[in-house]
PDB file of N, CA and C in Angstrom:
ATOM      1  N   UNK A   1    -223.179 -34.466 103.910  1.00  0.00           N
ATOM      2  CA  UNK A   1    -224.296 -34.944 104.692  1.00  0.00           C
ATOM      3  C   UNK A   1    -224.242 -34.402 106.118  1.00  0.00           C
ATOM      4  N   UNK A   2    -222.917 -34.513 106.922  1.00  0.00           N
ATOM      5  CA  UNK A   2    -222.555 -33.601 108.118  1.00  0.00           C
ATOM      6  C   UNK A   2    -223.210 -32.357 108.173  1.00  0.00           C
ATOM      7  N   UNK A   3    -222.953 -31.662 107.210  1.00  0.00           N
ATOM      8  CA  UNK A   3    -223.446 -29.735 107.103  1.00  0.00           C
ATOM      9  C   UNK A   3    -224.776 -29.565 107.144  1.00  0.00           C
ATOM     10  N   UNK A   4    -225.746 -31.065 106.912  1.00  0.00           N
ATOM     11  CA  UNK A   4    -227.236 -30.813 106.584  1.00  0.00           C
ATOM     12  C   UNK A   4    -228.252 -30.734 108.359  1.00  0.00           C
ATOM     13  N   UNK A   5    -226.980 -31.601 108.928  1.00  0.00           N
ATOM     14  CA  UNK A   5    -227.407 -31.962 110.013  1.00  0.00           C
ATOM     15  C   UNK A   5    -226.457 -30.623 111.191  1.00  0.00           C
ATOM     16  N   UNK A   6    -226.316 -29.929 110.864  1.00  0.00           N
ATOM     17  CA  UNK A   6    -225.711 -28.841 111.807  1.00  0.00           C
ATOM     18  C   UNK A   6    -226.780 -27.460 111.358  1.00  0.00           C
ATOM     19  N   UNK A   7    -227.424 -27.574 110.540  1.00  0.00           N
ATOM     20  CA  UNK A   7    -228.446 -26.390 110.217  1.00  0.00           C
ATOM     21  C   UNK A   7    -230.088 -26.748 110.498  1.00  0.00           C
ATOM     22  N   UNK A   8    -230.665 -25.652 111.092  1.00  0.00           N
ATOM     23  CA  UNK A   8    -232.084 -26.144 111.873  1.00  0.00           C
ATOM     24  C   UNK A   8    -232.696 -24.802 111.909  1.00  0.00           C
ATOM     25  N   UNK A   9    -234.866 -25.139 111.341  1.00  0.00           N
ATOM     26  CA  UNK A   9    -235.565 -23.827 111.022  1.00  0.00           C
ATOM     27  C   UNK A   9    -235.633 -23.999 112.204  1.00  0.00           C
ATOM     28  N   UNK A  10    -237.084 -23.358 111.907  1.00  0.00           N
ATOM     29  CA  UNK A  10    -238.041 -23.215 112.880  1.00  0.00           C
ATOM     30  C   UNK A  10    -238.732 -24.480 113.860  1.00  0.00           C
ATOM     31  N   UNK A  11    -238.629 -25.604 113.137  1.00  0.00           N
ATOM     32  CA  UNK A  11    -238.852 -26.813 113.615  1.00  0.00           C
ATOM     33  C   UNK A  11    -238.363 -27.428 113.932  1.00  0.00           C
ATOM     34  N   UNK A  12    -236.935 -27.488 114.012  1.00  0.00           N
ATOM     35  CA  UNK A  12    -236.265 -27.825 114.622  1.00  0.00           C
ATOM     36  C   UNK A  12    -235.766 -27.510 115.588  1.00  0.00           C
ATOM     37  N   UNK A  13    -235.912 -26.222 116.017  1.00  0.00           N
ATOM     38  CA  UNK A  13    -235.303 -25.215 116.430  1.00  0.00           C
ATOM     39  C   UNK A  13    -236.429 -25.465 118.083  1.00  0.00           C
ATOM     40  N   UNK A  14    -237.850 -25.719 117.783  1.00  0.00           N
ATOM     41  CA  UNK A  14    -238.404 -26.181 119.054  1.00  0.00           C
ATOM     42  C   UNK A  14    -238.823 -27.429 119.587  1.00  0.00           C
ATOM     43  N   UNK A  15    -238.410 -28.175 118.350  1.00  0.00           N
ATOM     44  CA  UNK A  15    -238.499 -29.639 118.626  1.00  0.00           C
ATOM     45  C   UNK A  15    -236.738 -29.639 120.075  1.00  0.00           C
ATOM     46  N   UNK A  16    -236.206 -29.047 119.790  1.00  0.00           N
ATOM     47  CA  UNK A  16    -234.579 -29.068 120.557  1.00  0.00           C
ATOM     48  C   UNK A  16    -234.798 -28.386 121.314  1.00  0.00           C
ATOM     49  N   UNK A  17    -235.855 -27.829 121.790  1.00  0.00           N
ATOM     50  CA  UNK A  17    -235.912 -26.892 122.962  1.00  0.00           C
ATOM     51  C   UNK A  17    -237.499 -26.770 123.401  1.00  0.00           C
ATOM     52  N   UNK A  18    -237.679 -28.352 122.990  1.00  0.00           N
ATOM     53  CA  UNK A  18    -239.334 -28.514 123.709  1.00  0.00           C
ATOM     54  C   UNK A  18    -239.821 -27.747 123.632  1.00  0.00           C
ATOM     55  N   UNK A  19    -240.276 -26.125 123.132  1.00  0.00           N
ATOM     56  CA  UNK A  19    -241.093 -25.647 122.727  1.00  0.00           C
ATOM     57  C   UNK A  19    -242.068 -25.588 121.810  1.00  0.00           C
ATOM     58  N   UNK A  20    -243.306 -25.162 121.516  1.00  0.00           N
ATOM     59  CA  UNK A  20    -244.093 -25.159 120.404  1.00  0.00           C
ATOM     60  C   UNK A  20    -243.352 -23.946 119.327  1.00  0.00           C
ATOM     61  N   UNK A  21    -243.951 -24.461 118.384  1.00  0.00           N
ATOM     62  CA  UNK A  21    -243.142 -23.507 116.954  1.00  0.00           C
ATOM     63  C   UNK A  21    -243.612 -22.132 117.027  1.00  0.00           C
ATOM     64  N   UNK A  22    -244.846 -22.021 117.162  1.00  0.00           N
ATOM     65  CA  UNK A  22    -245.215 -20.367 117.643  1.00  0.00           C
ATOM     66  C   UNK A  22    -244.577 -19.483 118.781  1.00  0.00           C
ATOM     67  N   UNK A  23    -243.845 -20.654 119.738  1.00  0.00           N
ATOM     68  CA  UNK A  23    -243.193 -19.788 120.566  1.00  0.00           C
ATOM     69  C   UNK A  23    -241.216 -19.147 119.765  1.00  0.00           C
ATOM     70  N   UNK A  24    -240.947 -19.615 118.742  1.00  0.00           N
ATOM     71  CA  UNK A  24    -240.263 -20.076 117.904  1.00  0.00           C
ATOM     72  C   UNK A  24    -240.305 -18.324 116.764  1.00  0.00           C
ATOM     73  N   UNK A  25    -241.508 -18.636 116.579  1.00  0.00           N
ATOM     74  CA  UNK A  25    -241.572 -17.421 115.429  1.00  0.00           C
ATOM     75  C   UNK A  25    -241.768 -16.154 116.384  1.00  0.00           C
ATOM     76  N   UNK A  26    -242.295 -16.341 117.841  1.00  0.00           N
ATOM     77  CA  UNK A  26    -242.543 -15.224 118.790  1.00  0.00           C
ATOM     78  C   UNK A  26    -241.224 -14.598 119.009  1.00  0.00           C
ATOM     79  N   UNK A  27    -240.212 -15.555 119.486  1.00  0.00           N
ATOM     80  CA  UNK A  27    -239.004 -14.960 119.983  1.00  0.00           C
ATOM     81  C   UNK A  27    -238.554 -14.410 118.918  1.00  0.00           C
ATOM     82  N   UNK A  28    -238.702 -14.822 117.265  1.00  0.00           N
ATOM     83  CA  UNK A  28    -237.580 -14.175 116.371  1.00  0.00           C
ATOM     84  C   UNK A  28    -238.467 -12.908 116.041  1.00  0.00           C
ATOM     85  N   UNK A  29    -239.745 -12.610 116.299  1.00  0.00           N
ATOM     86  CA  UNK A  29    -240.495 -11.519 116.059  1.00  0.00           C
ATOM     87  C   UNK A  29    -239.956 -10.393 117.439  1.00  0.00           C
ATOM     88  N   UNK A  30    -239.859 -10.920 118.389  1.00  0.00           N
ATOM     89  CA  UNK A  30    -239.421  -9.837 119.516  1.00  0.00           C
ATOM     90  C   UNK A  30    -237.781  -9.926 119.357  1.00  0.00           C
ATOM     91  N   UNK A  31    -237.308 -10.716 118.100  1.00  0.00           N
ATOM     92  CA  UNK A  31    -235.683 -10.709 118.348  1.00  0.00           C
ATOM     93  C   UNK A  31    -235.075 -11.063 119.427  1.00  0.00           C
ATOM     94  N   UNK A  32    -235.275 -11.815 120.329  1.00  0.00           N
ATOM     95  CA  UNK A  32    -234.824 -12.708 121.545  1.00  0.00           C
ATOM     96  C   UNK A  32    -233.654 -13.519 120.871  1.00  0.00           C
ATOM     97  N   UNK A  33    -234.360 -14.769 119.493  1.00  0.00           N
ATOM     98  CA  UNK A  33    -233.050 -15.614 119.114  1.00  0.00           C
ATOM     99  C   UNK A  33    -232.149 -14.805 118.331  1.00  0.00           C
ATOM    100  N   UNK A  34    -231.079 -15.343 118.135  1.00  0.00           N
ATOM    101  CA  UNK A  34    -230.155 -15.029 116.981  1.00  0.00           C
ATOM    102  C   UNK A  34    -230.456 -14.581 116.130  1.00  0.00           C
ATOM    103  N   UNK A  35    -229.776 -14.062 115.338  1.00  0.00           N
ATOM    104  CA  UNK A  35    -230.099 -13.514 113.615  1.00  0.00           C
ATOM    105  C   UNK A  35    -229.641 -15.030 113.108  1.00  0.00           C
ATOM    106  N   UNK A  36    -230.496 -15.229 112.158  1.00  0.00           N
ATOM    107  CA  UNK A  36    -230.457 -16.374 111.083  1.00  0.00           C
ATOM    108  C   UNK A  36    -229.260 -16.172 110.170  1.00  0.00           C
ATOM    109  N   UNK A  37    -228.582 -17.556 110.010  1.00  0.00           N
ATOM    110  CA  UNK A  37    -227.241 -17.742 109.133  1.00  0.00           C
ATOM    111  C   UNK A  37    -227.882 -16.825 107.956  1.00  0.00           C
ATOM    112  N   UNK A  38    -229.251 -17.679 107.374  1.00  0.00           N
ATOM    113  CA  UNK A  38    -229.696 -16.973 106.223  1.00  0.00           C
ATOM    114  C   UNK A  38    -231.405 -17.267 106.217  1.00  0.00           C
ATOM    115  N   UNK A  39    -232.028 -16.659 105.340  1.00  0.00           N
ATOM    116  CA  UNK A  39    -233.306 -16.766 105.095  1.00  0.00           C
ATOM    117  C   UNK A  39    -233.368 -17.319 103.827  1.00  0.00           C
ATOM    118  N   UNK A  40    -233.983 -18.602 103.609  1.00  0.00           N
ATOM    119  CA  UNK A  40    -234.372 -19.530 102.362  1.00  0.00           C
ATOM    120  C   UNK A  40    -235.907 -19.727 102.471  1.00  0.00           C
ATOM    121  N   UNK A  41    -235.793 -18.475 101.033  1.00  0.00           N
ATOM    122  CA  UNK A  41    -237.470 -18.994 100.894  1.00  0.00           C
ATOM    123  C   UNK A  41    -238.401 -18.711 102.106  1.00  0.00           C
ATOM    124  N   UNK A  42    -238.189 -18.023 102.590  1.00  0.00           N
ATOM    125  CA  UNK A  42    -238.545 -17.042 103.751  1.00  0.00           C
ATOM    126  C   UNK A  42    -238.409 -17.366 105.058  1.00  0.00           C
ATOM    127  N   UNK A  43    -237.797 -18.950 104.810  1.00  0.00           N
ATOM    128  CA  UNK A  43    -237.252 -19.633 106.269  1.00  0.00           C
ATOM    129  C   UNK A  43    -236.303 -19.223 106.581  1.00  0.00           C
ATOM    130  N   UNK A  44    -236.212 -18.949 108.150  1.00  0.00           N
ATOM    131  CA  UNK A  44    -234.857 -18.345 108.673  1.00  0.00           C
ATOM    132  C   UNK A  44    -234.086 -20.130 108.790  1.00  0.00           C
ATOM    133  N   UNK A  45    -233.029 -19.748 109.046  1.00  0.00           N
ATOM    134  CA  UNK A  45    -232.003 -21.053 108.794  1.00  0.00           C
ATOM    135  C   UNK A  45    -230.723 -20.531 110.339  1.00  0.00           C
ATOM    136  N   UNK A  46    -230.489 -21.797 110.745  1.00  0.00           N
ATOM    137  CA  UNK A  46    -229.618 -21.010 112.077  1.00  0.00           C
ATOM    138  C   UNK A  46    -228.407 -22.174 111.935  1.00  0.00           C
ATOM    139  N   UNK A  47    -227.659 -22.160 111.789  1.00  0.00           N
ATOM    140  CA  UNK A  47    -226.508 -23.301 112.664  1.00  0.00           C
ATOM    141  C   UNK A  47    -227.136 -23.615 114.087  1.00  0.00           C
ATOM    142  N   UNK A  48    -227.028 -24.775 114.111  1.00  0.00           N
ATOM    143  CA  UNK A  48    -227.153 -25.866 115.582  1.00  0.00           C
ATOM    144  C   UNK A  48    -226.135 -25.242 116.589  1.00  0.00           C
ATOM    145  N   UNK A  49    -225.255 -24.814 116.538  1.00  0.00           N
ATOM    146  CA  UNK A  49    -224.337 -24.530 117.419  1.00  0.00           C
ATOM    147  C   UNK A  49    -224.673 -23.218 117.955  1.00  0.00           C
ATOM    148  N   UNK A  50    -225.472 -22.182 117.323  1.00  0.00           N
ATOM    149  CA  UNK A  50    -225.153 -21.424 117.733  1.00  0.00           C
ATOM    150  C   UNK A  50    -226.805 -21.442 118.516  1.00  0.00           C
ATOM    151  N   UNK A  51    -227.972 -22.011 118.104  1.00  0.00           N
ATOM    152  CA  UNK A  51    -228.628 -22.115 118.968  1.00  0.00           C
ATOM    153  C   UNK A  51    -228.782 -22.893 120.355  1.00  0.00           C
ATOM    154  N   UNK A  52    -227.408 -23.350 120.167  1.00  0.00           N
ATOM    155  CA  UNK A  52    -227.538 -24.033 121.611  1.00  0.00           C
ATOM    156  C   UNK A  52    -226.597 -23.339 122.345  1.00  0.00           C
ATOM    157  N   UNK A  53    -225.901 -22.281 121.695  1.00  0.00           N
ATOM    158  CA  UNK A  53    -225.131 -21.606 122.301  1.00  0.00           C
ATOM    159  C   UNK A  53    -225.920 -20.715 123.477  1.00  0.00           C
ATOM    160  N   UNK A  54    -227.178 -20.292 122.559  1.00  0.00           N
ATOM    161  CA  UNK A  54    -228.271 -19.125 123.295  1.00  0.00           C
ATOM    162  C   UNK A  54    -228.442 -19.999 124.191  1.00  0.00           C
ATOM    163  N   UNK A  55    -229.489 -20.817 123.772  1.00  0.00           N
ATOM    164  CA  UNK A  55    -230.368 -21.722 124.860  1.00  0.00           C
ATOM    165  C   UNK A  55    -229.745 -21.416 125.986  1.00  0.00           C
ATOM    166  N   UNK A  56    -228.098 -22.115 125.944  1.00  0.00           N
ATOM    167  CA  UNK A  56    -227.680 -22.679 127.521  1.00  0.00           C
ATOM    168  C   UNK A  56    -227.450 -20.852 128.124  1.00  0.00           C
ATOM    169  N   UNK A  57    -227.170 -20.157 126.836  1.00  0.00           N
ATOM    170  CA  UNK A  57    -226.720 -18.326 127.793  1.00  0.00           C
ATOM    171  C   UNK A  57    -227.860 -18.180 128.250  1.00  0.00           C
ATOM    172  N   UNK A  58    -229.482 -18.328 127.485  1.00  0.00           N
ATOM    173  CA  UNK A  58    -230.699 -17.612 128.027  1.00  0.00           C
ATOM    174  C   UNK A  58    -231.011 -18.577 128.577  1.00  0.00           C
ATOM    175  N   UNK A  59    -230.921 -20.094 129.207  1.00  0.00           N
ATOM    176  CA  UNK A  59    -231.189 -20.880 130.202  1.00  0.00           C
ATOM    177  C   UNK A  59    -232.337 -21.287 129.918  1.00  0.00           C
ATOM    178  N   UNK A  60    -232.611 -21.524 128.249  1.00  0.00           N
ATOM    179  CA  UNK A  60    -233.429 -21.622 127.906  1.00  0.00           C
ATOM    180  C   UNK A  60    -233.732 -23.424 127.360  1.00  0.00           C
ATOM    181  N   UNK A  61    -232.436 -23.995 127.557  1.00  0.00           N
ATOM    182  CA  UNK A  61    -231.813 -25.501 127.247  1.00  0.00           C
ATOM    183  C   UNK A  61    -232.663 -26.480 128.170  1.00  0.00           C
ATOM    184  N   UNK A  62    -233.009 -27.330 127.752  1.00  0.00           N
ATOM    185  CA  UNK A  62    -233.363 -28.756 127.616  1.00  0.00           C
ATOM    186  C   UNK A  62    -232.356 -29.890 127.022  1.00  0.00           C
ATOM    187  N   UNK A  63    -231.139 -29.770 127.582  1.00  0.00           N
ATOM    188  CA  UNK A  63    -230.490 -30.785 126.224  1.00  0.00           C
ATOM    189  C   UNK A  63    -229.886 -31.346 127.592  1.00  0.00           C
ATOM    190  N   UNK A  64    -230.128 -32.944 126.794  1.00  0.00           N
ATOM    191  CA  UNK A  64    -229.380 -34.115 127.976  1.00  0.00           C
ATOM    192  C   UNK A  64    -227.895 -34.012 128.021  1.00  0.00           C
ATOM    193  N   UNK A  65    -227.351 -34.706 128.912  1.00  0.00           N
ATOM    194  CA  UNK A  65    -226.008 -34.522 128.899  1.00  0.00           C
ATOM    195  C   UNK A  65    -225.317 -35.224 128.187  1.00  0.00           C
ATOM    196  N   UNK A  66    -225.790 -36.266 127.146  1.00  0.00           N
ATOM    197  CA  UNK A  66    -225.607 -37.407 126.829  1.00  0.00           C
ATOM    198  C   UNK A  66    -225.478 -36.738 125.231  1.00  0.00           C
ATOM    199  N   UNK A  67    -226.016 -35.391 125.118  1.00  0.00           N
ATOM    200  CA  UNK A  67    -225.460 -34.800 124.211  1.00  0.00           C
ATOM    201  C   UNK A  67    -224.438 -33.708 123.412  1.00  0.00           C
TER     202      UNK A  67
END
C-alpha cells in the first residue's frame, strides 16, 4: 500500500505543485520534467521523490514544511 502512494501521473504531479495539468504535459513535451519511471497505458508514471527532487532543483516547489 506504501509503493502506491510514492508513485504520481500527471495529476498528481500538479495537484503537488499547484499547477494546472496542461502545464504538466507542456513541461514533459519540452522535456523540462524527468523521464518517467515508466509509461502505463500511455501514462507517464514518476516516483514522488524524484519529482520533488526537481521541483525544489528547478524552484519550482510549493511544498509546506510540514512535509
Amino acid at each position: 500500500m506504501g509503493r502506491s502512494l510514492n508513485i504520481v501521473g500527471p495529476q498528481e504531479v500538479a495537484e503537488m505543485l499547484e499547477v494546472k495539468l496542461q502545464t504538466v504535459h507542456a513541461w514533459r513535451l519540452r522535456k523540462v520534467l524527468p523521464e518517467p519511471s515508466e509509461v502505463i497505458s500511455g501514462v507517464p508514471i514518476w516516483r514522488r521523490p524524484a519529482i520533488q527532487r526537481w521541483a525544489v532543483r528547478t524552484k519550482r516547489v510549493k511544498i509546506e514544511e510540514s512535509q
